[in-house]
Protein backbone atom coordinates (compact mmCIF):
# COMPACT_ATOMS: atom_id res chain seq x y z
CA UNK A 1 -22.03 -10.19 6.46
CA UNK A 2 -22.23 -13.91 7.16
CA UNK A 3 -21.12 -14.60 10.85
CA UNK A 4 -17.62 -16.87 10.98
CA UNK A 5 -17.22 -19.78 13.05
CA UNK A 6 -14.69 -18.47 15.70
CA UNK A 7 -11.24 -20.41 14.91
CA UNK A 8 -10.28 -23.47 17.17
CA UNK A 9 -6.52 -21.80 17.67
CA UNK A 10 -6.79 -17.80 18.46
CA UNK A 11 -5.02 -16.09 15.77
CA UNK A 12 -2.16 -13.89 16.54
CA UNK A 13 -2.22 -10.13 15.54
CA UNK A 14 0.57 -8.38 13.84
CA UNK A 15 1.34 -5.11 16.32
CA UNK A 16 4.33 -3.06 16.98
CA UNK A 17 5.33 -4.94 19.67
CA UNK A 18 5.26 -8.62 17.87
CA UNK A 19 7.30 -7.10 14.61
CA UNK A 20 9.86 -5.85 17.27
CA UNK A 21 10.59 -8.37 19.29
CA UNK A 22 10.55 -11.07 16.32
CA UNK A 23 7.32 -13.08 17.34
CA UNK A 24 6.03 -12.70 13.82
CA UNK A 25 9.64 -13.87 12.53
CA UNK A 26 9.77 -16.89 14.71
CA UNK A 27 5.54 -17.94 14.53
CA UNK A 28 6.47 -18.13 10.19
CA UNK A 29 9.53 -19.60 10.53
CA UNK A 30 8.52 -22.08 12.98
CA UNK A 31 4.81 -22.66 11.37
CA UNK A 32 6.44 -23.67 7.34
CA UNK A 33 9.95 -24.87 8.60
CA UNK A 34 12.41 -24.35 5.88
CA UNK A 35 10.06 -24.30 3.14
CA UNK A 36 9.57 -20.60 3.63
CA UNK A 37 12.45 -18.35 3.72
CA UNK A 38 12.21 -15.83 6.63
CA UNK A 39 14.84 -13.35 6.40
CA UNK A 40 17.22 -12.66 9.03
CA UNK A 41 16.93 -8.81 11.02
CA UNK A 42 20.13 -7.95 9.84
CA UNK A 43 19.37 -8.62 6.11
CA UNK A 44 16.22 -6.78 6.37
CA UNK A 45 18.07 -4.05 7.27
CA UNK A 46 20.18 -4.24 4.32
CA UNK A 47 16.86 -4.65 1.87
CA UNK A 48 15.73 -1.17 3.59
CA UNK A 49 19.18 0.24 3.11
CA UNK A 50 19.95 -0.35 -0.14
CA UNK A 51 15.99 1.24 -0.83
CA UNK A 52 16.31 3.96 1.34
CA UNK A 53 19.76 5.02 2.85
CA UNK A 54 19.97 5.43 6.44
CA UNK A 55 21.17 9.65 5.70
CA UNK A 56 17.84 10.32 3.37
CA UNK A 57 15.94 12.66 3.68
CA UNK A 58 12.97 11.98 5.58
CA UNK A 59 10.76 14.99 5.66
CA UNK A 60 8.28 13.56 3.34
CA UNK A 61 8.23 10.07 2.97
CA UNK A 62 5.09 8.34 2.03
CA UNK A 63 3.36 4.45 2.43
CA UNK A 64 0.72 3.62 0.59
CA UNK A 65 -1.41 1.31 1.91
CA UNK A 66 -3.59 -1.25 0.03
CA UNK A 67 -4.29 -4.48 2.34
CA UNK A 68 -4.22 -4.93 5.57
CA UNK A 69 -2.04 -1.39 6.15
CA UNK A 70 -5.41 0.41 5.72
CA UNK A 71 -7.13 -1.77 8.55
CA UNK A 72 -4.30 -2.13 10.99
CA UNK A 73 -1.45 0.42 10.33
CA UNK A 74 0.70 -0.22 12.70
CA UNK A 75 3.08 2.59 11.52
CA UNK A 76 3.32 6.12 13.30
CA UNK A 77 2.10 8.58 10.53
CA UNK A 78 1.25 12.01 11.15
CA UNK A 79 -0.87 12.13 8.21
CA UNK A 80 -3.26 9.96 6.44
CA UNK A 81 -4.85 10.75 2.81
CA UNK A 82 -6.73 8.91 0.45
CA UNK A 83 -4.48 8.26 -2.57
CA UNK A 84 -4.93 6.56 -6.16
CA UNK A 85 -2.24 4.57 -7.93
CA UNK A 86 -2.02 4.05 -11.59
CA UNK A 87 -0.40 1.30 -13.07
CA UNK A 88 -0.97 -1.50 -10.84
CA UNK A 89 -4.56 -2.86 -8.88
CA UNK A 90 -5.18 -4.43 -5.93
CA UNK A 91 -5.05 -8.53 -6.60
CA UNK A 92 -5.05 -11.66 -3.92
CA UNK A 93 -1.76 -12.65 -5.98
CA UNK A 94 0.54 -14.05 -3.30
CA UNK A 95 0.53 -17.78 -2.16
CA UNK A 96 1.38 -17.85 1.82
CA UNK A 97 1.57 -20.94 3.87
CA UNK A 98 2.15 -18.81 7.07
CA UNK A 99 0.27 -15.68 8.37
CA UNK A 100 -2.57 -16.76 6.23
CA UNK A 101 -2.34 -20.55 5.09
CA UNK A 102 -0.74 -23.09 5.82
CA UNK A 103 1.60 -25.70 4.25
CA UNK A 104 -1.41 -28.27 4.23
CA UNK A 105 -4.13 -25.16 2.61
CA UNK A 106 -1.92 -22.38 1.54
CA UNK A 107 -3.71 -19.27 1.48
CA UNK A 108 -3.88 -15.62 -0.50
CA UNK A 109 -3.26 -12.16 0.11
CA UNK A 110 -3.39 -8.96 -1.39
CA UNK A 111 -0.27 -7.35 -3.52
CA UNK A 112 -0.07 -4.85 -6.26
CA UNK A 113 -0.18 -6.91 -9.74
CA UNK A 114 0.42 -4.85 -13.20
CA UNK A 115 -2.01 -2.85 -14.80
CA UNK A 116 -5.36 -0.83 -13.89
CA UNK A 117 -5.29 1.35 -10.95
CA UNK A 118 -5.66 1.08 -7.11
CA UNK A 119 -7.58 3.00 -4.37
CA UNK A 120 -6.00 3.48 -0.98
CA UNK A 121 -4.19 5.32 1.58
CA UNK A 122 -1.08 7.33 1.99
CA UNK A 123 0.10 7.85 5.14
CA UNK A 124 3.04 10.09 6.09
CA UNK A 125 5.81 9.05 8.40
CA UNK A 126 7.24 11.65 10.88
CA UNK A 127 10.31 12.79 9.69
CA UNK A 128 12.28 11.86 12.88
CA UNK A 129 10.73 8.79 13.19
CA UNK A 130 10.52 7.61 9.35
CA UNK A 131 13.92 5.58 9.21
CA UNK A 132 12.42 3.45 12.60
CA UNK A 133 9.13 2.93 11.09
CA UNK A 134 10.54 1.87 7.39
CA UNK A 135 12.91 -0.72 9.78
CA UNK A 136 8.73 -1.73 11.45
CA UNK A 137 7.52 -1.71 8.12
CA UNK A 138 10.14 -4.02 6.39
CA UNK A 139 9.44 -6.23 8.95
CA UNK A 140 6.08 -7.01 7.94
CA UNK A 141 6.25 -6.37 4.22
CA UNK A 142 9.76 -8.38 3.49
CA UNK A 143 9.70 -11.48 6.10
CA UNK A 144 9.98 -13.43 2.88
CA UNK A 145 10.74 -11.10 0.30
CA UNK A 146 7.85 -11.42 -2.13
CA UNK A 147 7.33 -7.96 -2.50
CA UNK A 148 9.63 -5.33 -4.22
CA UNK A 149 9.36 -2.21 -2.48
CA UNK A 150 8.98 0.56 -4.93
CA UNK A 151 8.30 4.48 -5.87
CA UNK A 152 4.92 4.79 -6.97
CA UNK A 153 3.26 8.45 -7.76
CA UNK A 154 0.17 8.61 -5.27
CA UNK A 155 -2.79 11.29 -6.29
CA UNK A 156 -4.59 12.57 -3.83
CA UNK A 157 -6.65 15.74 -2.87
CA UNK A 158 -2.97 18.02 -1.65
CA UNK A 159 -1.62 17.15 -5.23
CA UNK A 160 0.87 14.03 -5.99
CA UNK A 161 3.12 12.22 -3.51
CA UNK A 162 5.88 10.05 -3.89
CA UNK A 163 5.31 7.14 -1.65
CA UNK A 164 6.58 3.53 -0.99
CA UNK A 165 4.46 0.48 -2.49
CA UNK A 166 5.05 -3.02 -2.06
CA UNK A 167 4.94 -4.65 -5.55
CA UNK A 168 4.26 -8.53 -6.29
CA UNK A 169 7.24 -9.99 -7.70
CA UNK A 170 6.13 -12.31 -10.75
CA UNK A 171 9.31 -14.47 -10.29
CA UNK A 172 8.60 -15.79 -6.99
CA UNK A 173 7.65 -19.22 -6.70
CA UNK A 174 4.55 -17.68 -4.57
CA UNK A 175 3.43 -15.43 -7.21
CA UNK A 176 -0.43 -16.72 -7.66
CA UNK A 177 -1.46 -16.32 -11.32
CA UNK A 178 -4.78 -14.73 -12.25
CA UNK A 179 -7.65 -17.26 -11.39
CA UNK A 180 -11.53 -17.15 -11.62
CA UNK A 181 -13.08 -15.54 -8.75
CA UNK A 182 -14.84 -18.92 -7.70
CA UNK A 183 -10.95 -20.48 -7.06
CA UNK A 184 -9.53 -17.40 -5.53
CA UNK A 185 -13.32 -17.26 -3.33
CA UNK A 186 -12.84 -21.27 -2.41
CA UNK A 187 -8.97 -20.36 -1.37
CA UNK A 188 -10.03 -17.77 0.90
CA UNK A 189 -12.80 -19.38 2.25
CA UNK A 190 -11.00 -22.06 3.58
CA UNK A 191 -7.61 -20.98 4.49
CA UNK A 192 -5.94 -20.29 7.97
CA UNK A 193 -2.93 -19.17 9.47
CA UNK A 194 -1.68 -18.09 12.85
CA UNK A 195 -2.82 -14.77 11.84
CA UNK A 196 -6.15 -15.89 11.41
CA UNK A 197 -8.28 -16.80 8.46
CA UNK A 198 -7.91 -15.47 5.02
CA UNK A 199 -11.25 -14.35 4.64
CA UNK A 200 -11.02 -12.41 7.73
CA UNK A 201 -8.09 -10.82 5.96
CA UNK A 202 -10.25 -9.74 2.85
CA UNK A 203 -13.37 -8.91 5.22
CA UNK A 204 -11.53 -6.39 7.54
CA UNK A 205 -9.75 -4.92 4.07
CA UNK A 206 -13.53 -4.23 2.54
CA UNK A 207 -14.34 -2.87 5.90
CA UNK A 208 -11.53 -0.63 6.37
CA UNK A 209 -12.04 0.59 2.44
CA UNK A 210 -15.91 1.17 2.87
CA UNK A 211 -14.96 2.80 6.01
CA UNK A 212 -12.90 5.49 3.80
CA UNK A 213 -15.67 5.55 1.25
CA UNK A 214 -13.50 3.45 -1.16
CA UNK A 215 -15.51 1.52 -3.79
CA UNK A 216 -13.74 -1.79 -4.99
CA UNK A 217 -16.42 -3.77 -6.98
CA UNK A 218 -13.56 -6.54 -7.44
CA UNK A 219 -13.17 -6.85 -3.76
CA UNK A 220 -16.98 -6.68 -2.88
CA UNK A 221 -17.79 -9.38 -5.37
CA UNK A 222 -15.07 -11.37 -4.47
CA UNK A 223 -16.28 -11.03 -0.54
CA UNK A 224 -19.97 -11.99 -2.04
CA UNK A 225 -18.69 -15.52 -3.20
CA UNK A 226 -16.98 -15.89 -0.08
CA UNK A 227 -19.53 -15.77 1.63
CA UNK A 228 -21.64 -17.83 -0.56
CA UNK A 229 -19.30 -20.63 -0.36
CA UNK A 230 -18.95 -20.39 3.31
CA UNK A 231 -22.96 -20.91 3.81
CA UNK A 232 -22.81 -23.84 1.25
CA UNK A 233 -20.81 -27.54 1.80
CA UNK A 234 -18.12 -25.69 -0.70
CA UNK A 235 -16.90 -24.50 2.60
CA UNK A 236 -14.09 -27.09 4.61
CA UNK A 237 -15.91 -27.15 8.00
């Protein structure tokens, strides 16, 4: 894989500790000012509640994970499985100007867009830890509320689970419609946020799928143009 320039700011990584204690929170909020809604802790809470009541029962609650869950987790799970979705595929269909853009160069990153199906992983959350990790996981997944968090059916090899998905939601103003690979390849080659680059993003998602023996021909082509444009002057240096 072509080698990256190392970035002139070190990126930030998303960990337990930083969706805790806010730092991701306050690094978007301060990085887009108040052209990017970041919602408060409290509200968050209330997203999570009204999905999944604080009395529910927990003892088999499922993530799937399509993006950047299947390279860094973060999540306590006490079981991991490759699952399939049908219904929705893998697509870089969300415009961010934080984590992985910028105002000036927004960027892309991965959500599940209508139709087809989608390779990934479930992972299970402890039953007396679930509500705690859902409270982590909103955190990462509804900063700015462009996903809807939803009930998907996940196959895998111990049968079907019912497990939480995070959904594009076509009426955001940061829903990115379908666009050749060569625009969504020059996007990603160029982008950067505080969590890094956006083709780092896409690289480490392709490495954490091959890793699992996941085949995604969309994501491996996409990956081949990126780097194409990043050894050519198509690339912002």
């Amino acid at each position: 894989m072509t080698k990256i320039p190392p970035n002139q700011e070190k990126p930030h990584k998303i960990t337990r500790e930083s969706l805790a204690d806010g730092a991701i929170a306050r690094m978007a909020a301060e990085r887009d000012g108040d052209k990017t809604i970041v919602v408060s802790d409290d509200d968050l809470i209330k997203s999570r509640q009204q999905f999944i009541p604080d009395n529910y029962d927990c003892n088999d609650i499922w993530v799937f994970g399509y993006g950047s869950l299947i390279f860094n987790p973060v999540i306590e799970h006490s079981e991991r499985l490759f699952a399939r979705v049908y219904g929705h595929h893998r697509r870089f269909c969300l415009w961010t100007q934080i984590g992985r853009g910028s105002p000036d160069f927004p960027g892309l990153v991965l959500a599940l867009d209508r139709g087809g199906s989608c390779p990934g992983v479930a992972f299970k959350l402890p039953c007396d830890l679930a509500i705690a990790e859902l409270d982590l996981l909103w955190k990462r997944e509804m900063i700015t509320l462009a996903y809807r968090p939803r009930w998907l059916k996940l196959h895998t090899e111990d049968g079907i689970k019912h497990g939480i998905g995070f959904v594009v939601d076509p009426d955001r103003p940061v829903f990115a419609p379908r666009m050749t690979y060569d625009e969504t390849a020059h996007v990603i080659a160029n982008a950067e946020g505080f969590l890094g680059p956006c083709r780092d993003y896409l690289f480490n998602t392709l490495d954490g799928l091959r890793e699992l023996g996941i085949s995604d021909p969309t994501m491996e082509k996409l990956a081949s143009k990126v780097e194409h444009k990043l050894a050519s002057s198509d690339h912002i240096r």
